[in-house]
N, C-alpha and C. Protein backbone atom coordinates (compact mmCIF):
# COMPACT_ATOMS: atom_id res chain seq x y z
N UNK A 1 3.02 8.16 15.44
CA UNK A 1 4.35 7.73 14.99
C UNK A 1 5.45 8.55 15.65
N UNK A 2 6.60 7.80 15.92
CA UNK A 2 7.82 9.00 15.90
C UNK A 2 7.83 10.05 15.22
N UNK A 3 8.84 10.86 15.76
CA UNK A 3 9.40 12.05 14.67
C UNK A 3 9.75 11.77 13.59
N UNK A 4 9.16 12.19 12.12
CA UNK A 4 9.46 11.83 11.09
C UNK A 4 10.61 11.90 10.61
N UNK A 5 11.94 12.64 10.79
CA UNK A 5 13.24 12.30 10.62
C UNK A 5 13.81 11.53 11.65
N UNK A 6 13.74 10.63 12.79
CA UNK A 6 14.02 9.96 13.34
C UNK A 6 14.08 8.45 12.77
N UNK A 7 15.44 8.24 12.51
CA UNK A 7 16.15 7.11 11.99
C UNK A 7 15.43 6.10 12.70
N UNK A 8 14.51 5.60 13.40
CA UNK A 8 14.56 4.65 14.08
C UNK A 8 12.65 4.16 13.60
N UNK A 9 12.35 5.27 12.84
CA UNK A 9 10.93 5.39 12.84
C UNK A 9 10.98 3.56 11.94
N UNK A 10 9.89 3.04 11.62
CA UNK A 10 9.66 1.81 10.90
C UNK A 10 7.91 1.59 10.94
N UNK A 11 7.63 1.45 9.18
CA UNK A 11 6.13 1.05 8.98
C UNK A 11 5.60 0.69 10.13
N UNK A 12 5.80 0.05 10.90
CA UNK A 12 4.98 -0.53 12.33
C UNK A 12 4.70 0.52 13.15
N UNK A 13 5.02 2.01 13.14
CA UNK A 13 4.97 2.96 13.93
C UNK A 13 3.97 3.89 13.60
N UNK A 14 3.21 3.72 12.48
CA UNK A 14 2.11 3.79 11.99
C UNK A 14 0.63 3.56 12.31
N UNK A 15 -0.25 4.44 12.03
CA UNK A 15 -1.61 3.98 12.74
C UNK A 15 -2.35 4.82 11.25
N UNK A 16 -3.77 3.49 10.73
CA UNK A 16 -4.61 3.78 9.54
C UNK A 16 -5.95 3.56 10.28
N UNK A 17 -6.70 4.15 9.51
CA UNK A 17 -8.21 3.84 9.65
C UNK A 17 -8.24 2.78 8.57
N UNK A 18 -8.88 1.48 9.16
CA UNK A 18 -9.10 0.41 8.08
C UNK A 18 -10.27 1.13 7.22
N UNK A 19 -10.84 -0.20 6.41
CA UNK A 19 -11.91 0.32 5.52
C UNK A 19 -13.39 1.16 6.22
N UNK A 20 -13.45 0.43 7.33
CA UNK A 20 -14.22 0.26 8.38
C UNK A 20 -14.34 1.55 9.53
N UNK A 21 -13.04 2.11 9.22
CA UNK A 21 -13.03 3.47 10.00
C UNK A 21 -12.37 2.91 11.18
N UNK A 22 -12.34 2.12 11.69
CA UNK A 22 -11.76 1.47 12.64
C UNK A 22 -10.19 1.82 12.77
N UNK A 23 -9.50 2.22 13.83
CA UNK A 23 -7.87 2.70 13.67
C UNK A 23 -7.12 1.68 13.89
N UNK A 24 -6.49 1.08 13.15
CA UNK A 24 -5.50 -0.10 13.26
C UNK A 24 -3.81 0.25 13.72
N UNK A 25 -3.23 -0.38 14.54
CA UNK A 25 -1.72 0.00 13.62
C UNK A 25 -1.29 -0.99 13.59
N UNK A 26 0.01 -0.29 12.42
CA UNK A 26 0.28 -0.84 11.34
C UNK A 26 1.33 -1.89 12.33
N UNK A 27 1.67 -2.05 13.90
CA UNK A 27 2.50 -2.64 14.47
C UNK A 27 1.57 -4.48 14.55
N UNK A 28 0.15 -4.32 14.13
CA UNK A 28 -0.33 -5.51 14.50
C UNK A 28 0.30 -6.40 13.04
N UNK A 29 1.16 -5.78 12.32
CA UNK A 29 2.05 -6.77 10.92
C UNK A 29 3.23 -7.17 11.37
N UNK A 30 3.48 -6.41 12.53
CA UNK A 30 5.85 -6.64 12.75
C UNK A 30 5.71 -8.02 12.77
N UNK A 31 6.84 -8.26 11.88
CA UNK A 31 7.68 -9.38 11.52
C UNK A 31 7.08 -9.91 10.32
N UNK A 32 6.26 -9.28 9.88
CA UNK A 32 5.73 -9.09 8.07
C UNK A 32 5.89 -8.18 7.60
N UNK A 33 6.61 -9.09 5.91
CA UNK A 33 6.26 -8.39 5.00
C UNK A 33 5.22 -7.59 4.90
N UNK A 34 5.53 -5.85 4.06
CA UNK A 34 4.36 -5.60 3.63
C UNK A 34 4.25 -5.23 1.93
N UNK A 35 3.41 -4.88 1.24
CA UNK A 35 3.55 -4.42 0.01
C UNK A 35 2.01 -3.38 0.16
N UNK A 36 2.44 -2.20 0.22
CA UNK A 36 1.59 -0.94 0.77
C UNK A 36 1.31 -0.67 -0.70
N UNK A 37 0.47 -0.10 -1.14
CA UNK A 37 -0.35 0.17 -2.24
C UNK A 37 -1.52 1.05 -2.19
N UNK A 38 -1.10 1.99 -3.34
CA UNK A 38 -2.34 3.16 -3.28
C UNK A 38 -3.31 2.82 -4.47
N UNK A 39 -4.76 2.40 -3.99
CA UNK A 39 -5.21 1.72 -4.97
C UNK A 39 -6.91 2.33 -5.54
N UNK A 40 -7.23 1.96 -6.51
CA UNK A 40 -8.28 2.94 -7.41
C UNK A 40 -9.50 2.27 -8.06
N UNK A 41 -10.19 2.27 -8.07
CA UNK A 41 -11.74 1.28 -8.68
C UNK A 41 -11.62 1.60 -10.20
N UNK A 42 -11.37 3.00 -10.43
CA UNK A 42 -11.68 3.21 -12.04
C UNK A 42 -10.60 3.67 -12.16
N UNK A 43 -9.58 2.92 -12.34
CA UNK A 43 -8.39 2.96 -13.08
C UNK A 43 -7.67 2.50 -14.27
N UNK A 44 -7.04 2.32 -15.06
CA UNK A 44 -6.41 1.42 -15.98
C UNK A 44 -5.84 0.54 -15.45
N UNK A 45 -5.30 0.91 -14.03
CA UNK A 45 -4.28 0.25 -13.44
C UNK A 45 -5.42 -0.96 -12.17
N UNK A 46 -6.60 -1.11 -12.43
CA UNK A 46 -7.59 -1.54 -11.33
C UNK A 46 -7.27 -3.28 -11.60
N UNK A 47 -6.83 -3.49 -12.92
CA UNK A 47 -6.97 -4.84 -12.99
C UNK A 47 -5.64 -5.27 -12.02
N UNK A 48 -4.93 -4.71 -11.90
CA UNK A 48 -3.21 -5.26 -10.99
C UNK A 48 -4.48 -5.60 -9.45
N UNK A 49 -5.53 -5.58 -9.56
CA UNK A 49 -6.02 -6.49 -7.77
C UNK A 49 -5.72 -7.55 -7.98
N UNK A 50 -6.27 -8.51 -9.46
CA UNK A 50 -5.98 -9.52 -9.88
C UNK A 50 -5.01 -10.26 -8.84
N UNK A 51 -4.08 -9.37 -9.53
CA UNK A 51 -2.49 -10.02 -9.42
C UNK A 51 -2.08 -9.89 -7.81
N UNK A 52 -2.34 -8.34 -7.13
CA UNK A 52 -2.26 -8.71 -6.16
C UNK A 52 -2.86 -9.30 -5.27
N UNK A 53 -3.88 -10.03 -5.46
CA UNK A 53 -4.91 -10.81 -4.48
C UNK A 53 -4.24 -12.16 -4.50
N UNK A 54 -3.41 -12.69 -5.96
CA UNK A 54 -3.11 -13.76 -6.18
C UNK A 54 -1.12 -14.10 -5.19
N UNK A 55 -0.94 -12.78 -5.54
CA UNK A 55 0.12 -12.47 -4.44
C UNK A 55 -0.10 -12.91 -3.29
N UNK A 56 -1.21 -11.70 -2.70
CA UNK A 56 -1.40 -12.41 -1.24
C UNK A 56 -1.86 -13.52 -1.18
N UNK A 57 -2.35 -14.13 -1.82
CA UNK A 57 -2.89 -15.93 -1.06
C UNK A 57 -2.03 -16.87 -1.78
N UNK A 58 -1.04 -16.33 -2.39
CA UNK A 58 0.14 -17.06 -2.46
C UNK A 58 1.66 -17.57 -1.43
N UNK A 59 1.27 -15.99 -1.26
CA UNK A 59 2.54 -15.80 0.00
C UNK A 59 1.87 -15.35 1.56
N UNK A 60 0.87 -15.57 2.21
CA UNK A 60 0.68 -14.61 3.41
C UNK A 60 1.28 -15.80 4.32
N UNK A 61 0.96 -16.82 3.88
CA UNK A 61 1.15 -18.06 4.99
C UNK A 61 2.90 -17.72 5.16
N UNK A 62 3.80 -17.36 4.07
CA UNK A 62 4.69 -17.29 4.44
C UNK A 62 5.61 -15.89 5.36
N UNK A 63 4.26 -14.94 5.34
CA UNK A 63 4.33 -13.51 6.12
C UNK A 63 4.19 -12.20 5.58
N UNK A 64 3.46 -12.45 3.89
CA UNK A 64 3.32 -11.59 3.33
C UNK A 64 1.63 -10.64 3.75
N UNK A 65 1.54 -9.34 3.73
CA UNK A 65 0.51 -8.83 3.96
C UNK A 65 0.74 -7.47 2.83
N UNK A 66 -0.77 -7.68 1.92
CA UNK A 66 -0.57 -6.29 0.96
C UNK A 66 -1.29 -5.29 1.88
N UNK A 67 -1.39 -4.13 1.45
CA UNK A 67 -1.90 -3.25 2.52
C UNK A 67 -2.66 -2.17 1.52
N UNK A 68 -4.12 -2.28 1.57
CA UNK A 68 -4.39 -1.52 0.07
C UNK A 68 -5.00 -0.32 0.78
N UNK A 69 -4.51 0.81 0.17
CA UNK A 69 -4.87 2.03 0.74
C UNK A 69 -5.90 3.04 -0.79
N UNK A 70 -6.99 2.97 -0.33
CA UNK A 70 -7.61 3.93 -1.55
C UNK A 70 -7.45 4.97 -1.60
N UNK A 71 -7.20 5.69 -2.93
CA UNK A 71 -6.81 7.08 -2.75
C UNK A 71 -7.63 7.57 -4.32
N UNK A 72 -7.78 9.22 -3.98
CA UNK A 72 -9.14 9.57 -4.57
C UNK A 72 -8.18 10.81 -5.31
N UNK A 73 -6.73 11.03 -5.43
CA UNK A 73 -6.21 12.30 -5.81
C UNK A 73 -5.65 12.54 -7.24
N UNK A 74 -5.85 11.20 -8.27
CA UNK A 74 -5.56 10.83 -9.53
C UNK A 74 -6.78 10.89 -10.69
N UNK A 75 -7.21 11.87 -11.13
CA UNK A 75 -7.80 11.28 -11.64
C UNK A 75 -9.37 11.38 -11.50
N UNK A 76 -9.77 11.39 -10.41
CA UNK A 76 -10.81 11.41 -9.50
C UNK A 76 -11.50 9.78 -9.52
N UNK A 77 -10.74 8.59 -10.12
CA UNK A 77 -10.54 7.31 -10.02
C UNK A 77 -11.43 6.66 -8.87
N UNK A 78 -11.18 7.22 -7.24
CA UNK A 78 -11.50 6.53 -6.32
C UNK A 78 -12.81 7.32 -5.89
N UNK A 79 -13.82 7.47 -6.32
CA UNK A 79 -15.11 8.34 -6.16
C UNK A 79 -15.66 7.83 -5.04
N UNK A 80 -15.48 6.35 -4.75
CA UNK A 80 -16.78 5.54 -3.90
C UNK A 80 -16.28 5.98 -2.82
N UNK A 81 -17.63 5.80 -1.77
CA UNK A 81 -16.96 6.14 -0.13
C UNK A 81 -16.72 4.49 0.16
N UNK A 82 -16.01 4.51 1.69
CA UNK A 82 -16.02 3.00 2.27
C UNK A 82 -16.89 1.87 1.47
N UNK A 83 -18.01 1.80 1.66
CA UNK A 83 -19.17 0.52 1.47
C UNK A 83 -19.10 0.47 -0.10
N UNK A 84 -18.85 1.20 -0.89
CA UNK A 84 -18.93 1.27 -2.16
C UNK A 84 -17.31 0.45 -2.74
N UNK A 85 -16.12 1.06 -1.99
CA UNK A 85 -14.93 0.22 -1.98
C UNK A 85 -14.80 -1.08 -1.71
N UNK A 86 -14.95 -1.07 -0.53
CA UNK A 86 -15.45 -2.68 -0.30
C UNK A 86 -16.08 -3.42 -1.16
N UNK A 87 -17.47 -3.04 -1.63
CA UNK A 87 -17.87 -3.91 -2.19
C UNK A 87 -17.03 -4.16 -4.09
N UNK A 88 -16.96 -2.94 -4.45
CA UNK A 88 -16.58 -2.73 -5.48
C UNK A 88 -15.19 -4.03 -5.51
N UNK A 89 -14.41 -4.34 -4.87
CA UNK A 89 -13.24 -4.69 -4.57
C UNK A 89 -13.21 -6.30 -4.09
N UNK A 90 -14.59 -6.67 -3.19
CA UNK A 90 -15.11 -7.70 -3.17
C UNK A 90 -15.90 -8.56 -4.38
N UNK A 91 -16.43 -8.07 -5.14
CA UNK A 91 -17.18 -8.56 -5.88
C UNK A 91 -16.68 -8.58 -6.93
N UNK A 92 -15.76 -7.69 -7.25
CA UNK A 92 -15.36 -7.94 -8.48
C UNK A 92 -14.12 -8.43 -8.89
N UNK A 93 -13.38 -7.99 -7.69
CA UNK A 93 -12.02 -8.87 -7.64
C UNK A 93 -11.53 -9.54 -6.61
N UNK A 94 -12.72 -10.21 -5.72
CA UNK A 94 -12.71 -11.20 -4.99
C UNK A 94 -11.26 -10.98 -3.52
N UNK A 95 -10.86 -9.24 -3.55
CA UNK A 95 -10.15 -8.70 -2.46
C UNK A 95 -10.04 -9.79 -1.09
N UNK A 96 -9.20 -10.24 -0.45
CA UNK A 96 -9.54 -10.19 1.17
C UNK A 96 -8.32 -9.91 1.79
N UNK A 97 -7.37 -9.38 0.72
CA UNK A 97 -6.21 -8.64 1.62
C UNK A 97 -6.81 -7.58 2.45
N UNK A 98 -6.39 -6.83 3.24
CA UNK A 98 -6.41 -5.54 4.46
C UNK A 98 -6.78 -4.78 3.21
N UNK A 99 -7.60 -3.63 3.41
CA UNK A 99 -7.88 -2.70 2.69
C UNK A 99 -8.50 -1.49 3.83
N UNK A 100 -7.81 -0.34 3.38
CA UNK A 100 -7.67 1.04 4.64
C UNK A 100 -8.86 1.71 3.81
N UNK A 101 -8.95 2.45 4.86
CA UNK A 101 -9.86 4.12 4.27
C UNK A 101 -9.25 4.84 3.56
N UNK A 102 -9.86 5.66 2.65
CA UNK A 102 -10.02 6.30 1.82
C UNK A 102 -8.41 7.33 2.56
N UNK A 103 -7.41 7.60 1.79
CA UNK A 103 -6.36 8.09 2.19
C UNK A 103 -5.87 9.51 1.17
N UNK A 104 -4.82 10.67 1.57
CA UNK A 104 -4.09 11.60 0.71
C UNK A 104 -3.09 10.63 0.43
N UNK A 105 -2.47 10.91 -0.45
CA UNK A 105 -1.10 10.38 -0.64
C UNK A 105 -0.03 11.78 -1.31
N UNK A 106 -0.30 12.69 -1.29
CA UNK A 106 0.32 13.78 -1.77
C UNK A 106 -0.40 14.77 -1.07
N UNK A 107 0.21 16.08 -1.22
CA UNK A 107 0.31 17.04 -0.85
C UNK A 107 0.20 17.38 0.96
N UNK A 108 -0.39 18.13 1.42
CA UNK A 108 -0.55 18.98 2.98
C UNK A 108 -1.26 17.57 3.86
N UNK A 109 -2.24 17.14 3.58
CA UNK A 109 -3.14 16.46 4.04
C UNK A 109 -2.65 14.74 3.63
N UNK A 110 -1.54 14.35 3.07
CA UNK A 110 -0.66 13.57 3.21
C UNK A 110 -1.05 12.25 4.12
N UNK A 111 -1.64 11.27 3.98
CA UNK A 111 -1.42 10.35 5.29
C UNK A 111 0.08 10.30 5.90
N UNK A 112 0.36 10.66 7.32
CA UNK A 112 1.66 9.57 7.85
C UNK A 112 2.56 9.36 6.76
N UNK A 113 1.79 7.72 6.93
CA UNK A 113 2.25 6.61 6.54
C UNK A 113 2.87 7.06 4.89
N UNK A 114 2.24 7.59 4.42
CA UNK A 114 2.41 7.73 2.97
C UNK A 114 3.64 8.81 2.59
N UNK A 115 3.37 10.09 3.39
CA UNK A 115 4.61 10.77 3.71
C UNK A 115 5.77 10.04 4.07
N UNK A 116 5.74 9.28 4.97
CA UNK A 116 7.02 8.28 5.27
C UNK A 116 7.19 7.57 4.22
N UNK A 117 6.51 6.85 3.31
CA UNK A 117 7.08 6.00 1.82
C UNK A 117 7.82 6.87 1.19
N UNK A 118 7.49 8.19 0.90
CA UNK A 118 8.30 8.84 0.15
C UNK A 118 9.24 9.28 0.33
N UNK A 119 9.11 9.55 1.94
CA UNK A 119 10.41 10.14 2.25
C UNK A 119 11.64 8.92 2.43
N UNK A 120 11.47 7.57 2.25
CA UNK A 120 12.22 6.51 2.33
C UNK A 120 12.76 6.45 0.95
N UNK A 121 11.80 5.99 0.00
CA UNK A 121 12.16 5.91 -1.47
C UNK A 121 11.90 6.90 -2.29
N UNK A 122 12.40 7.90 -3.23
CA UNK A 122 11.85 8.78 -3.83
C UNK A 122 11.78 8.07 -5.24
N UNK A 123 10.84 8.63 -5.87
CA UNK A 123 10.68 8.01 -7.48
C UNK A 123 11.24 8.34 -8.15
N UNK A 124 10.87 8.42 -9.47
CA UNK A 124 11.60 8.30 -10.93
C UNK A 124 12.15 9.79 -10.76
N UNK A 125 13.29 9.88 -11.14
CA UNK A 125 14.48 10.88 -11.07
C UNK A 125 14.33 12.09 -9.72
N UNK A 126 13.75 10.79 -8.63
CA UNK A 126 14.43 11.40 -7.22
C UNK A 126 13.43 12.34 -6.84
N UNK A 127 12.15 12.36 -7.74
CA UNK A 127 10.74 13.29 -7.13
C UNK A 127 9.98 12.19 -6.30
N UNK A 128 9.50 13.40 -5.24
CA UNK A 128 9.04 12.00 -3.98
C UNK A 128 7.42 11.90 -4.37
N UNK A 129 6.85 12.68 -4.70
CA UNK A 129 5.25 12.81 -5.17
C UNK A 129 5.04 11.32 -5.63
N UNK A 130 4.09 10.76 -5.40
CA UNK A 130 3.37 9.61 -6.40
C UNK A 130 2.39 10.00 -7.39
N UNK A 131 3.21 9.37 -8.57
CA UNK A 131 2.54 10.04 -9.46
C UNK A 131 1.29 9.93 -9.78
N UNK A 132 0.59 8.34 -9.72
CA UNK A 132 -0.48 7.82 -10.18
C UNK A 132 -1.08 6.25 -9.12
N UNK A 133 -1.97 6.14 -9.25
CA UNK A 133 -2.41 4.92 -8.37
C UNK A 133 -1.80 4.07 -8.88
N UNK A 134 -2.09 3.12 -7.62
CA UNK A 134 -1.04 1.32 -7.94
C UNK A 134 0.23 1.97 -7.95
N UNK A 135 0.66 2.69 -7.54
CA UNK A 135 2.29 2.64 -6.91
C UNK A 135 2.32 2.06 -5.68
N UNK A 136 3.69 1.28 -5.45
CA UNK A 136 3.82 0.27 -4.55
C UNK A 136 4.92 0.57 -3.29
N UNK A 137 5.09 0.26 -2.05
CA UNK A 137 6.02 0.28 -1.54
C UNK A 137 5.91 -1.40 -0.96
N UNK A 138 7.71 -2.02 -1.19
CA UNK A 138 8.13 -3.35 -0.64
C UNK A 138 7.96 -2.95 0.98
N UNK A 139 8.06 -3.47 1.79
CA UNK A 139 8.73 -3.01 3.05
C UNK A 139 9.19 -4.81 3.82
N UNK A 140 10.18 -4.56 4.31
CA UNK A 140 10.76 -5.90 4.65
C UNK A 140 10.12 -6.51 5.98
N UNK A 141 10.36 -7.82 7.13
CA UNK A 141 10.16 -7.70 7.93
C UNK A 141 10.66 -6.85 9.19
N UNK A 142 11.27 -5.94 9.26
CA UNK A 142 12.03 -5.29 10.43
C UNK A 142 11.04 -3.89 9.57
N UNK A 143 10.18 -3.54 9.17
CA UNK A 143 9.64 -2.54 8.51
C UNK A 143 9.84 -1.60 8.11
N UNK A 144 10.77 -2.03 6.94
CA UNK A 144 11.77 -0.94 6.93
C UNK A 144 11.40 -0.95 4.96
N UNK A 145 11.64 0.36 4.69
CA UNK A 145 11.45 0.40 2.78
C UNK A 145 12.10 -0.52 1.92
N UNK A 146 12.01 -1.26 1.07
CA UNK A 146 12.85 -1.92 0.60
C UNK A 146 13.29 -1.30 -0.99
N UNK A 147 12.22 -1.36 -1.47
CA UNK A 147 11.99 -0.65 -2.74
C UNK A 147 10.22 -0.17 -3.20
N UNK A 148 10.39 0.79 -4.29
CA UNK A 148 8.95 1.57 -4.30
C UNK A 148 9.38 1.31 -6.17
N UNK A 149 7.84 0.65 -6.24
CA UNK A 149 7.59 0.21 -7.66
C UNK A 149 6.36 0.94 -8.19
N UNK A 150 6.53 1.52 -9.74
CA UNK A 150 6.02 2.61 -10.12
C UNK A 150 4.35 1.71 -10.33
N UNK A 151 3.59 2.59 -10.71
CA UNK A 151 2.09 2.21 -11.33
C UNK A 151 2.50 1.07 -12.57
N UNK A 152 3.11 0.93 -13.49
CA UNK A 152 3.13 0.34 -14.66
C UNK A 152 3.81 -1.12 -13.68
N UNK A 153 4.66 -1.38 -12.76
CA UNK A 153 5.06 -2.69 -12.49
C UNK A 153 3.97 -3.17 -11.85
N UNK A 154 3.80 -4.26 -12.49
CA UNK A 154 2.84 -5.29 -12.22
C UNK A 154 3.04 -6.44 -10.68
N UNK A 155 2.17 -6.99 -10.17
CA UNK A 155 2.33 -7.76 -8.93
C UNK A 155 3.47 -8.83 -9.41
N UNK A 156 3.02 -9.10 -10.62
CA UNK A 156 3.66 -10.28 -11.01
C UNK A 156 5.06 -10.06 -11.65
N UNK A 157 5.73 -8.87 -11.72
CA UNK A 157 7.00 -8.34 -11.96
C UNK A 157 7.86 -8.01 -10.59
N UNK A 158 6.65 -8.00 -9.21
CA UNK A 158 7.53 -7.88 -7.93
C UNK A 158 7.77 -9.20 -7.16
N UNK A 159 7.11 -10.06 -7.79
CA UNK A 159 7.23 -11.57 -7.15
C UNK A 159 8.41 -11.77 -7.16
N UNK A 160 9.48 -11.48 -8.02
CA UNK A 160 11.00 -12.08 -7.87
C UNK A 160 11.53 -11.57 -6.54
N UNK A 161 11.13 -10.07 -6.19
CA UNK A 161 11.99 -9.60 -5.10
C UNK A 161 11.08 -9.70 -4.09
N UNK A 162 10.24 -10.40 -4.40
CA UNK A 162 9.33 -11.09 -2.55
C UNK A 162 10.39 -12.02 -1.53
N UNK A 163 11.36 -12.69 -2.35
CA UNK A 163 11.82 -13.70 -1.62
C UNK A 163 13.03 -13.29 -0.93
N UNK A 164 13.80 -11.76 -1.06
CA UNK A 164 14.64 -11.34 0.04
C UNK A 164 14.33 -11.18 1.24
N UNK A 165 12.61 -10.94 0.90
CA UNK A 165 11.92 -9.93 2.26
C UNK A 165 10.97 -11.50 2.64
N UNK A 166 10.63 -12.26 2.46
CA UNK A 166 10.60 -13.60 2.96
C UNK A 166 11.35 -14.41 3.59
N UNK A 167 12.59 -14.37 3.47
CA UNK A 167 13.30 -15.22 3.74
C UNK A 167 13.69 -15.27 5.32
């Protein structure tokens, strides 16, 4: 990626290991929506795949892509390695959005990508940490932050503001 204070940086400047280990970047989405998500097998918050699976095969045709990133730092929630995610995620909530490798989302060891969400949107009273899995970042098509929605908002509470970043 660019220099991380460089105004010009944008989600597409990004590079993940998919589920697969495989290094993607995040430039094979420009000119899509994304809705980036740090996500958990044994969570409270595990049933929101539901919603976002129903998201994505609602909206991708129109340029939406969720981007599910597992993260293991809550909780100890995300235990499974790769093959265990996958399947866990396949089978039980019928996943076929993008789903990354096993990721930090806080502290030193930080993905990138995830450091850059925070440093775009900071959370509830302006602390950039994520607090808990299923926190969300919007990002528009020009890949840029739009808004960052806590663990408790549901897929189906961000559907209203899908259609700025659609349009």
């Amino acid at each position: 990626p660019r220099i991380e204070d460089d105004p010009m940086t944008t989600a597409y400047d990004f590079k993940a290991e998919d589920i697969d280990g495989v290094e993607q970047s995040l430039d094979a989405y420009r000119g899509k929506a994304l809705l980036v998500v740090n996500v958990a097998s044994k969570c409270g918050f595990t049933p929101q795949y539901t919603g976002l699976e129903a998201m994505y095969r609602k909206h991708k045709d129109e340029g939406l892509e969720v981007l599910g990133f597992p993260c293991d730092q809550f909780g100890h929630q995300e235990p499974g390695n790769a093959d265990e995610i996958r399947n866990f995620c396949s089978l039980t909530y019928d996943v076929t959005f993008p789903m990354f490798a096993k990721v930090a989302v806080n502290g030193a060891k930080a993905h990138p990508l995830w450091k850059w969400l925070k440093e775009q949107k900071s959370g509830f009273l302006g602390l950039d940490g994520i607090k808990w899995n299923f926190t969300k970042f919007l990002i528009d098509r020009h890949g840029n932050v739009v808004k960052r929605y806590a663990p408790t908002d549901t897929p189906e509470k961000i559907e209203g503001d899908l259609a700025s970043v659609l349009k």
